[in-house]
Structure formats: structure tokens, C-alpha cells
Protein backbone atom coordinates (compact mmCIF):
# COMPACT_ATOMS: atom_id res chain seq x y z
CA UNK A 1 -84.75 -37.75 -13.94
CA UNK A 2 -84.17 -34.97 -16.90
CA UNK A 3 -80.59 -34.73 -15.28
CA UNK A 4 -79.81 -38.29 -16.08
CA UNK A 5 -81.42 -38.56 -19.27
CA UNK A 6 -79.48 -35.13 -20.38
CA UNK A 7 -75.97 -37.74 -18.78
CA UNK A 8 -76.88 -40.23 -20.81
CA UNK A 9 -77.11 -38.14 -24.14
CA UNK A 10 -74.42 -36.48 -23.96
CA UNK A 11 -72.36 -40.43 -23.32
CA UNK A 12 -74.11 -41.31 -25.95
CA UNK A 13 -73.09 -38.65 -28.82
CA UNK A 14 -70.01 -40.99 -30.14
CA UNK A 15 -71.95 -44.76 -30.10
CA UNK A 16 -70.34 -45.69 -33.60
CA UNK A 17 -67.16 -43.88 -33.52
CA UNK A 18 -64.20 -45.99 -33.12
CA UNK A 19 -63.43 -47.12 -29.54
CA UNK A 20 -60.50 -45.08 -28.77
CA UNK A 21 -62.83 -41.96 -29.18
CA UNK A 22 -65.19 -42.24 -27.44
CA UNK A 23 -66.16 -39.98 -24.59
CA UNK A 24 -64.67 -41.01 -21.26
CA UNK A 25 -66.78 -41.78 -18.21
CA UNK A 26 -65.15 -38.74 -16.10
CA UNK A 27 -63.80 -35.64 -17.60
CA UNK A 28 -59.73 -35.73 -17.51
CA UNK A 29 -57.42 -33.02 -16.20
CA UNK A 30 -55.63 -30.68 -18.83
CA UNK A 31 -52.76 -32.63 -18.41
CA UNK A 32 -54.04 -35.82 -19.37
CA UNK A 33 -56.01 -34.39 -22.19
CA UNK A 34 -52.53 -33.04 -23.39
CA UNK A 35 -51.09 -36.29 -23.24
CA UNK A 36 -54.13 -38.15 -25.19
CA UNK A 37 -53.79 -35.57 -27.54
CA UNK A 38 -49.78 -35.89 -27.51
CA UNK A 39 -50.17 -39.86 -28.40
CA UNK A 40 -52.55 -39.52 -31.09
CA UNK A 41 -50.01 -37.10 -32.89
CA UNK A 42 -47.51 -38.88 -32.46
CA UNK A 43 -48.06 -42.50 -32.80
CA UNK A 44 -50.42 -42.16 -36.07
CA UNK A 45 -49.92 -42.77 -39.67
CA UNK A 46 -49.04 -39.25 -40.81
CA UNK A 47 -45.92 -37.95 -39.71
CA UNK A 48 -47.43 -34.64 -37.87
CA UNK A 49 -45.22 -34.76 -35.10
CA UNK A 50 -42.02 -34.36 -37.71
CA UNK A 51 -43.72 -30.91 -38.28
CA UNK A 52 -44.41 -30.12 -35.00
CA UNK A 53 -40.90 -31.09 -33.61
CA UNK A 54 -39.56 -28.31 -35.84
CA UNK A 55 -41.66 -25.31 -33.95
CA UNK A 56 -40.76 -23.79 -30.64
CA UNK A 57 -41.76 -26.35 -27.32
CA UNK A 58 -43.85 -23.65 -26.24
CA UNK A 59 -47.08 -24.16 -28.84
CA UNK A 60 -46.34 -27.71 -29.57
CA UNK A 61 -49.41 -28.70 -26.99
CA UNK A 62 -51.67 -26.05 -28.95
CA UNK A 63 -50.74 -27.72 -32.48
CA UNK A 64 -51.52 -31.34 -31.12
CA UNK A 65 -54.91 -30.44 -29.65
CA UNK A 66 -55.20 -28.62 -32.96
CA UNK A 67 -54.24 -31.70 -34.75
CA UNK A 68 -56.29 -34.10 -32.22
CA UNK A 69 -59.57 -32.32 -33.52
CA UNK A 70 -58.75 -32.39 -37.07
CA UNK A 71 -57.42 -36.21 -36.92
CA UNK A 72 -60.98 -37.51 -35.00
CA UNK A 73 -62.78 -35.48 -37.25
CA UNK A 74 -61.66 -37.34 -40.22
CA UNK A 75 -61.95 -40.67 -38.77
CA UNK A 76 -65.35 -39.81 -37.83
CA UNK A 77 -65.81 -39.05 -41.06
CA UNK A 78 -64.06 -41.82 -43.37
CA UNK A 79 -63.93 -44.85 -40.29
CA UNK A 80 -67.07 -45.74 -39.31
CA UNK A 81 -69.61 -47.86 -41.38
CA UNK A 82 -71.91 -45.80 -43.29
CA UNK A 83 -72.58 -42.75 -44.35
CA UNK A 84 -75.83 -42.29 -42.16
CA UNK A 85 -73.40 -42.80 -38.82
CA UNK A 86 -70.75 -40.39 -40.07
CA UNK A 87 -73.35 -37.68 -40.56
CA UNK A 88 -74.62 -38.13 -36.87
CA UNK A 89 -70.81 -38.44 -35.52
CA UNK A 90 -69.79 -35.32 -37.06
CA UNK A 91 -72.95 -33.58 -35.97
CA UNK A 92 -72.27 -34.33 -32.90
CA UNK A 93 -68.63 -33.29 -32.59
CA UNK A 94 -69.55 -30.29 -33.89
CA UNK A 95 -72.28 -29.88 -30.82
CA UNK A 96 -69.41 -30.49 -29.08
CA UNK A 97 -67.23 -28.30 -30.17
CA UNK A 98 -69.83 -25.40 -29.52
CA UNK A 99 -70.22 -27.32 -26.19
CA UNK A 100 -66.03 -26.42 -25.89
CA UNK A 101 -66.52 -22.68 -26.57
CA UNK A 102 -69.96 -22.10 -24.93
CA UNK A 103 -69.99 -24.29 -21.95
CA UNK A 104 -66.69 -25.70 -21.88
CA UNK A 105 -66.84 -26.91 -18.04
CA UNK A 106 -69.38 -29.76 -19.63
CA UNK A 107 -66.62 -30.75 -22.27
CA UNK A 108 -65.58 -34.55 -21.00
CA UNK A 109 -63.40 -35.35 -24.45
CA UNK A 110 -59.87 -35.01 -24.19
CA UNK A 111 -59.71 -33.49 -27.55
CA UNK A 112 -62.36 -30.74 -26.62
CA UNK A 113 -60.28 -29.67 -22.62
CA UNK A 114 -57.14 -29.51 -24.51
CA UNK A 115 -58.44 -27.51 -27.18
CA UNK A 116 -60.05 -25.11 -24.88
CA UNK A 117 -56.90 -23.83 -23.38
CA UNK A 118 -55.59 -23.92 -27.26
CA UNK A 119 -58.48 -22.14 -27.86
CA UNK A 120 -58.31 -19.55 -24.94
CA UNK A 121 -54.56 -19.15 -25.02
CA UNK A 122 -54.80 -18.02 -29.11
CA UNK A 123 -58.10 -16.66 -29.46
CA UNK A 124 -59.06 -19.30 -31.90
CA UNK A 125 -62.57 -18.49 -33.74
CA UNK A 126 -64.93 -21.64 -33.70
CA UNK A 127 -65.40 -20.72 -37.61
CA UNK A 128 -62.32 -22.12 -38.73
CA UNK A 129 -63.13 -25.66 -37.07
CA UNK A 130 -66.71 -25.31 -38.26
CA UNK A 131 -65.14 -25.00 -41.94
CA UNK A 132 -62.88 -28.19 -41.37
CA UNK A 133 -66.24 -30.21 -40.13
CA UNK A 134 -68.13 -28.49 -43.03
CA UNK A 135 -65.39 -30.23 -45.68
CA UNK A 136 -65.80 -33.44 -43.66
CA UNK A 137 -69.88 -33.48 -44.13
CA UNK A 138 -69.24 -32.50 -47.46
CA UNK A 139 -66.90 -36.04 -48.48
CA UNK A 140 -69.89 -38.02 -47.32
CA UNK A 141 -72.05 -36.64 -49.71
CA UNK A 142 -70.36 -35.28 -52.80
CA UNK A 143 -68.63 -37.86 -54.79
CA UNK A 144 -67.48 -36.02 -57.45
CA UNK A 145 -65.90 -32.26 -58.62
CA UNK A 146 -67.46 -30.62 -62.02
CA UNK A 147 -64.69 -27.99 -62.21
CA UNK A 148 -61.16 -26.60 -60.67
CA UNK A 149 -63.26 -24.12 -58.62
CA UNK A 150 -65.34 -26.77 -57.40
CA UNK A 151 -61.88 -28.53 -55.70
CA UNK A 152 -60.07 -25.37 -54.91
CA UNK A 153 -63.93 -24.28 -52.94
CA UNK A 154 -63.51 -27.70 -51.23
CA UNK A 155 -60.13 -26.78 -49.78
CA UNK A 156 -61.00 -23.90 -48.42
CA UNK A 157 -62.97 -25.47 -45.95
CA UNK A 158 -60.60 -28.58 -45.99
CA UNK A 159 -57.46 -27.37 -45.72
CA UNK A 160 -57.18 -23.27 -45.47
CA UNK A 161 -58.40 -23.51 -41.83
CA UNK A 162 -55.68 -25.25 -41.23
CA UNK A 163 -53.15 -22.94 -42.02
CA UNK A 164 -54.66 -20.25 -40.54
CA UNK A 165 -54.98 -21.73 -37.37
CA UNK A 166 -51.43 -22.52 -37.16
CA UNK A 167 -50.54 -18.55 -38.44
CA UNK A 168 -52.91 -17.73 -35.08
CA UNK A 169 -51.13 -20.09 -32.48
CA UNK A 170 -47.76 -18.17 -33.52
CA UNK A 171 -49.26 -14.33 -33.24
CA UNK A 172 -50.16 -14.04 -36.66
CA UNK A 173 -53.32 -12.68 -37.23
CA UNK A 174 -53.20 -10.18 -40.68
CA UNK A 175 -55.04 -11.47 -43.56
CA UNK A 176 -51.99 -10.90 -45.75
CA UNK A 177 -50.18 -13.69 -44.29
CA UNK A 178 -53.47 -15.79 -44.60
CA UNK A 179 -53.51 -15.17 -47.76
CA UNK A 180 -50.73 -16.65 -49.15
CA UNK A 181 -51.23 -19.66 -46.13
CA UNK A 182 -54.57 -20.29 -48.20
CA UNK A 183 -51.96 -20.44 -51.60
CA UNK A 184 -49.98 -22.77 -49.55
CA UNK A 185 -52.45 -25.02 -47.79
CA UNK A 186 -54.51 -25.23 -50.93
CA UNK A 187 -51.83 -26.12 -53.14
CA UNK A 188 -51.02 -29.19 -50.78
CA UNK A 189 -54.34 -30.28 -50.62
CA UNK A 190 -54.81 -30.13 -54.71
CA UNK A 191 -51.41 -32.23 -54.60
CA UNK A 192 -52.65 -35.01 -52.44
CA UNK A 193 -55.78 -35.42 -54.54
CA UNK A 194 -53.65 -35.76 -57.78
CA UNK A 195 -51.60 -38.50 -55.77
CA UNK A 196 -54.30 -40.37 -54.25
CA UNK A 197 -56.82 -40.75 -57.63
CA UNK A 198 -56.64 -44.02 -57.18
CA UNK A 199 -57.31 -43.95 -53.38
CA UNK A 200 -59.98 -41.83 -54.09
CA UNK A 201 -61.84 -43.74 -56.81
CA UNK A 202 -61.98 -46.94 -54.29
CA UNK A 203 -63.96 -44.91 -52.08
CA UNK A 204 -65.50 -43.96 -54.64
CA UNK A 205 -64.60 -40.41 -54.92
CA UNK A 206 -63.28 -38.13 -57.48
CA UNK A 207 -61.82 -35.04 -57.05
CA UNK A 208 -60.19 -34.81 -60.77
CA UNK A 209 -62.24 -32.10 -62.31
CA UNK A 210 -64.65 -33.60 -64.19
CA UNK A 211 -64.47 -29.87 -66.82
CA UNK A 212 -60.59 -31.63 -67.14
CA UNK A 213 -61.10 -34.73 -68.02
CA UNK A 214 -64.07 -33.52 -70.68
CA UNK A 215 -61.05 -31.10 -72.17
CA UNK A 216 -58.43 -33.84 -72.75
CA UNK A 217 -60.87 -36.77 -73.70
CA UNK A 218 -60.59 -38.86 -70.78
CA UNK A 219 -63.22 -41.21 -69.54
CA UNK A 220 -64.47 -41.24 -66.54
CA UNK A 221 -63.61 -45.19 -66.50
CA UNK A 222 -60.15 -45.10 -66.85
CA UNK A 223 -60.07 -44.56 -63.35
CA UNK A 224 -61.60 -47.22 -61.95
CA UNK A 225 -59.65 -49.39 -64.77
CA UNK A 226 -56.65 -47.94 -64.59
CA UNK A 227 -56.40 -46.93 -67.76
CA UNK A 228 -53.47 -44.51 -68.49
CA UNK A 229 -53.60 -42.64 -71.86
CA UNK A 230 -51.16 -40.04 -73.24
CA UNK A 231 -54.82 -38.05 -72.79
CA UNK A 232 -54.67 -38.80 -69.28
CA UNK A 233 -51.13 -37.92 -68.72
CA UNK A 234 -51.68 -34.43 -70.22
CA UNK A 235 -54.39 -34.04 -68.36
CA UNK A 236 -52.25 -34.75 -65.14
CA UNK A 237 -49.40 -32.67 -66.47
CA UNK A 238 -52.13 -29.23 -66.34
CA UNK A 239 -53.45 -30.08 -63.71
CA UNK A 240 -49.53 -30.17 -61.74
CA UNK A 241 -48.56 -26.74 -63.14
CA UNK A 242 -51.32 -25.36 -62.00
CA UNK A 243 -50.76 -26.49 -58.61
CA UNK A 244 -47.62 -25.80 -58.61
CA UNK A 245 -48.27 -22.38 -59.80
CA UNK A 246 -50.65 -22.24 -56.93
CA UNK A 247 -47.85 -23.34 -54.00
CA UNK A 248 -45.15 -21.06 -56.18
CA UNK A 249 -47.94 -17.57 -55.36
CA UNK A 250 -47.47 -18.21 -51.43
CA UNK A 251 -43.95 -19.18 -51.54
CA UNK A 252 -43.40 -15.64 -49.95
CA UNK A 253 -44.97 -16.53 -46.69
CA UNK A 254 -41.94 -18.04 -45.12
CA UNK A 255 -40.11 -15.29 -45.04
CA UNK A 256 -42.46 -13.00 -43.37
CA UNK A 257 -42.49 -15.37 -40.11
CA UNK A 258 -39.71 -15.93 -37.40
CA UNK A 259 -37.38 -18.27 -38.51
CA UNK A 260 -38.91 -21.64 -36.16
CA UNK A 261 -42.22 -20.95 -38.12
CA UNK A 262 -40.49 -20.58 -41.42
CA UNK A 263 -38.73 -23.63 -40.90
CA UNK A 264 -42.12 -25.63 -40.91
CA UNK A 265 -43.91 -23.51 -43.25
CA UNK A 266 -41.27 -24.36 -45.65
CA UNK A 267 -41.66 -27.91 -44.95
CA UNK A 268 -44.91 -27.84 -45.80
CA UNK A 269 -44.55 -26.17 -48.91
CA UNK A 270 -41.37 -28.14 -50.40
CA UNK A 271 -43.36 -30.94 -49.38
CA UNK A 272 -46.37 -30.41 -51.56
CA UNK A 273 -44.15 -29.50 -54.41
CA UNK A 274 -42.27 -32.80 -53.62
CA UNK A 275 -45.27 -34.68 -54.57
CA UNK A 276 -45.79 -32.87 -57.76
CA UNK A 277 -42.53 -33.77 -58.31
CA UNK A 278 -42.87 -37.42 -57.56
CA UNK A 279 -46.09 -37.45 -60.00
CA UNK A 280 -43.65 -35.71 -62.45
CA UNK A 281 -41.23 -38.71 -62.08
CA UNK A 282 -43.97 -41.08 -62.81
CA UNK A 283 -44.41 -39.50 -66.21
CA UNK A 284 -48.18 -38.35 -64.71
CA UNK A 285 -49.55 -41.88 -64.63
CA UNK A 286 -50.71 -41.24 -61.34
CA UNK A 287 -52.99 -44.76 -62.27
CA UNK A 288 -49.95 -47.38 -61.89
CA UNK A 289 -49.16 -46.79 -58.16
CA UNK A 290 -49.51 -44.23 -56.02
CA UNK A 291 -46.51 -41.39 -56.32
CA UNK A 292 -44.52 -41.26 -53.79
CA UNK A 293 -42.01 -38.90 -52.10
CA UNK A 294 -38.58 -40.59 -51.96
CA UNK A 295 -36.98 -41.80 -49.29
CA UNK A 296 -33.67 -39.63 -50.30
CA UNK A 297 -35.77 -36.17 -50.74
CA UNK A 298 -37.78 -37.27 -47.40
CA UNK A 299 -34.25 -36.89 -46.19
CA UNK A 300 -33.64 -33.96 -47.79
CA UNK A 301 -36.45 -32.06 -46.98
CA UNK A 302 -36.06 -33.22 -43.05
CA UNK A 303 -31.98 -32.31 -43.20
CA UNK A 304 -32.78 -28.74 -44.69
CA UNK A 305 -35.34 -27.90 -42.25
CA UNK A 306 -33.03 -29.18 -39.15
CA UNK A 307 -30.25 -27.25 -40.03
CA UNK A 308 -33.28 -24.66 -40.71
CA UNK A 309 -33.86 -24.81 -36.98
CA UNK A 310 -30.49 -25.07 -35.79
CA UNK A 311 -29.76 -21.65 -37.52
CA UNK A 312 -33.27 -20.06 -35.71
CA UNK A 313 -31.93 -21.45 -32.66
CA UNK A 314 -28.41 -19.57 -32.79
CA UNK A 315 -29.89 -16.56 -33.41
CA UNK A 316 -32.37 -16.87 -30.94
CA UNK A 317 -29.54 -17.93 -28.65
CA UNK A 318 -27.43 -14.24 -30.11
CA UNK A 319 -30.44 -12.27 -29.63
């Protein structure tokens, strides 16, 4: 009788999550985990799988279970109804994911097999997912940012993990590296929150630093009201040189990985300092419309880092 009420528990951990995640009946092979995880990164919103097409076949299938866990998490997060359900979600995918490194023969979620041979294969520590789930909690209770250390704190659990994961599935383990990663992947994430204010605010959420908007006499609002102000615009135009400072500081990283990594590190970087540019373009009134890259540097960006990868490949090839 304990046995089946234990069964039925452990089904039970996702009622509220979004159909397509819930926890299967039987636990799937590796190889269709790998393909759940393979369809969810590459038949979503973001365009992950551009990234990933530029890194050797070889850890492709570590960066989508990788991805897999990060993309649920956030749904679990920011999908469901309320914020009582996406507490209990995301406490229980993060039972899980102990359940993945602890007892991993009980994992049933596609997401959790795949990421245990991920896991294995890199020697992954269950910190740096912990930190990612911590940053997801923390958006369902924290509304708003006082200062700049308050939103570069909240990346380093939202975004730094990230990057150091994907340093680990290549062979890179040194904290220097991770260093300027955390320059990199917190830059991006500062970028995205200047992008998406308005995004943000219909959450409601603010990440602007409130210690900003106090400094240039902006009210808190001309957010919601879209308000733009020459105040406001100054304030956007500190808050983009610092960030773009911030990506500048690990700008060294590329070069100090083989050439297939440095092709999507520097993807990721050009791309964050694309949409600084694109908030640039907008004369900082980040409150009209959401900045976007263009289609033309999109283009750019993707041309540079295939010819990036065609030139890794040759000299693989010469090698």
C-alpha cells in the first residue's frame, strides 16, 4: 500500500504544469529522452538550436538536455496560473532534480534521463541548476530591484549558471574562463531586461533599478504609462554603457576556447551587444516598442559565425 501511495506522489509532482510536461506513465529510454529534449529545442520560440548548430555534433545532445531543464523550468515558473502553483512546480522539479543525481534509476521525466547522462558524461554539479531554480523562485516573489547590485545578484543565479555549464560540457573547468563567462552571461541578461521593460512591467515586474530611476527623476509610473522623458532616456543611456562595459570585460573569453566554442561564445556576446545597439537606435525609449535586433544584423551575426565555423572546421580538417 505505501508502495503505491509513494507511485502516486511522485505522478503527481507536475498536476498544474502545462500538459506537455508532465511526467510520463513509464520512464523512456535515453534515446527518446534525447529526442523530447531535441524537439523542445528546436521547435520553441527562442532560437537555441541556431546556437547549438554552431558547436561540434558531439555535445549538441548535452546542450539540449541542458537547455530542456532550463526551458521547463521557466515555464514552470512564468506558465502556470498563480504564484502558489509555480512555487510547488518548481519545488518539485527541484526534488527531482536531486531525484536525477541521487537516485536517478527513479527519474521517469525525459528532461531528468537525458540530463543524467549530460550530467555523468561532464561532471555537472547539481549547484549550478539549483542556482537557475533559485532565480526562478525568486521572479515569483520579488517584483522589483532597489539597486544595480540587486539585478547583477539576480543574474548570477539566472544566467551565470548557464554559461558555466556550457564552459563544463566543452572541458572547461578553470574559474578564469568562468569568470569572464559570468561578464558575458550577465551582460546578456542585463540587456534583455533593458529590452523587455515593458514586458516586464505587464507582469508586473521591474528589474530597472529602482537607485536609477531615483538618480535621473523618473517615476515609477512612466512605465506602466509609457511615458518616455529625456529623464528616462538618460537613464536608459547609463544603464547601456554600463552593460556594455560589462559584455566589453569578458570579450576575451572567445579566444581562449577552440575555435567551434568561440564561434558560439561570440554569438552570444555580439548578440547581447546587438540589443544594446538596437535600444541605441531607438534613441533609449525602450517604452514605444520593444527594441529589436534587425533582420539584416540577425544576418550578420549568423553569416560571421558560419564562416566562423567553416574556418574551425578546415583546421580541424588540417590538423
Amino acid at each position: 500500500m505505501a508502495d503505491i501511495v509513494r507511485e502516486s506522489n511522485f505522478a503527481d509532482r507536475l498536476v498544474g504544469a502545462p500538459a506537455e510536461y508532465q511526467t510520463p506513465e513509464e520512464r523512456p529510454t535515453l534515446e527518446e529522452a534525447r529526442a523530447w529534449c531535441h524537439a523542445l529545442a528546436t521547435s520553441h520560440y527562442e532560437n537555441f538550436h541556431v546556437a547549438t548548430f554552431f558547436l561540434p555534433s558531439r555535445v549538441r545532445p548535452h546542450f539540449e538536455s541542458v537547455y530542456a531543464f532550463c526551458r521547463v523550468s521557466d515555464d514552470l515558473g512564468d506558465e502556470v496560473g498563480d504564484t502558489a502553483t509555480a512555487l510547488r512546480l518548481l519545488g518539485a522539479w527541484g526534488e527531482m532534480l536531486d531525484e536525477c543525481y541521487d537516485r536517478s534509476e527513479q527519474s521517469r521525466h525525459p528532461v531528468f534521463v537525458a540530463l543524467r547522462e549530460t550530467v555523468v558524461a561532464c561532471d555537472l554539479p547539481r549547484e549550478l541548476f539549483h542556482d537557475l531554480l533559485r532565480a526562478f523562485r525568486q521572479d515569483q516573489v520579488k517584483t522589483g530591484y532597489e539597486t544595480w547590485e540587486e539585478a547583477v545578484e539576480y543574474s548570477r543565479y539566472s544566467a551565470n549558471p548557464v554559461g558555466r555549464v556550457v564552459l563544463m560540457v566543452c572541458g572547461y573547468r578553470d574559474e578564469e574562463r568562468a569568470l569572464l563567462s559570468d561578464k558575458i552571461c550577465t551582460g546578456l541578461q542585463l540587456a534583455n531586461f533593458w529590452q523587455d521593460v515593458v514586458r516586464d512591467a505587464e507582469i508586473p515586474r521591474r528589474y530597472l533599478p529602482a537607485e536609477y530611476m531615483e538618480a535621473f527623476g523618473v517615476a515609477e509610473g512612466q512605465i506602466e504609462g509609457r511615458v518616455f522623458t529625456p529623464a528616462f532616456g538618460d537613464m536608459m543611456r547609463a544603464l547601456v554603457a554600463r552593460t556594455r562595459a560589462m559584455l566589453e570585460e569578458g570579450a576575451a573569453l572567445p579566444g581562449m576556447v577552440d575555435a567551434e566554442l568561440r564561434v558560439t561564445l561570440e554569438l552570444f556576446s555580439k548578440g547581447g551587444a546587438a540589443i544594446l545597439d538596437g535600444i541605441a537606435a531607438q534613441e533609449y525609449d525602450v517604452l514605444r516598442g520593444r527594441p529589436v535586433v534587425t533582420r539584416r544584423k540577425k544576418l550578420m551575426l549568423l553569416l560571421g559565425a558560419l564562416v566562423g565555423k567553416l574556418r574551425a572546421g578546415r583546421r580541424a580538417r588540417a590538423a
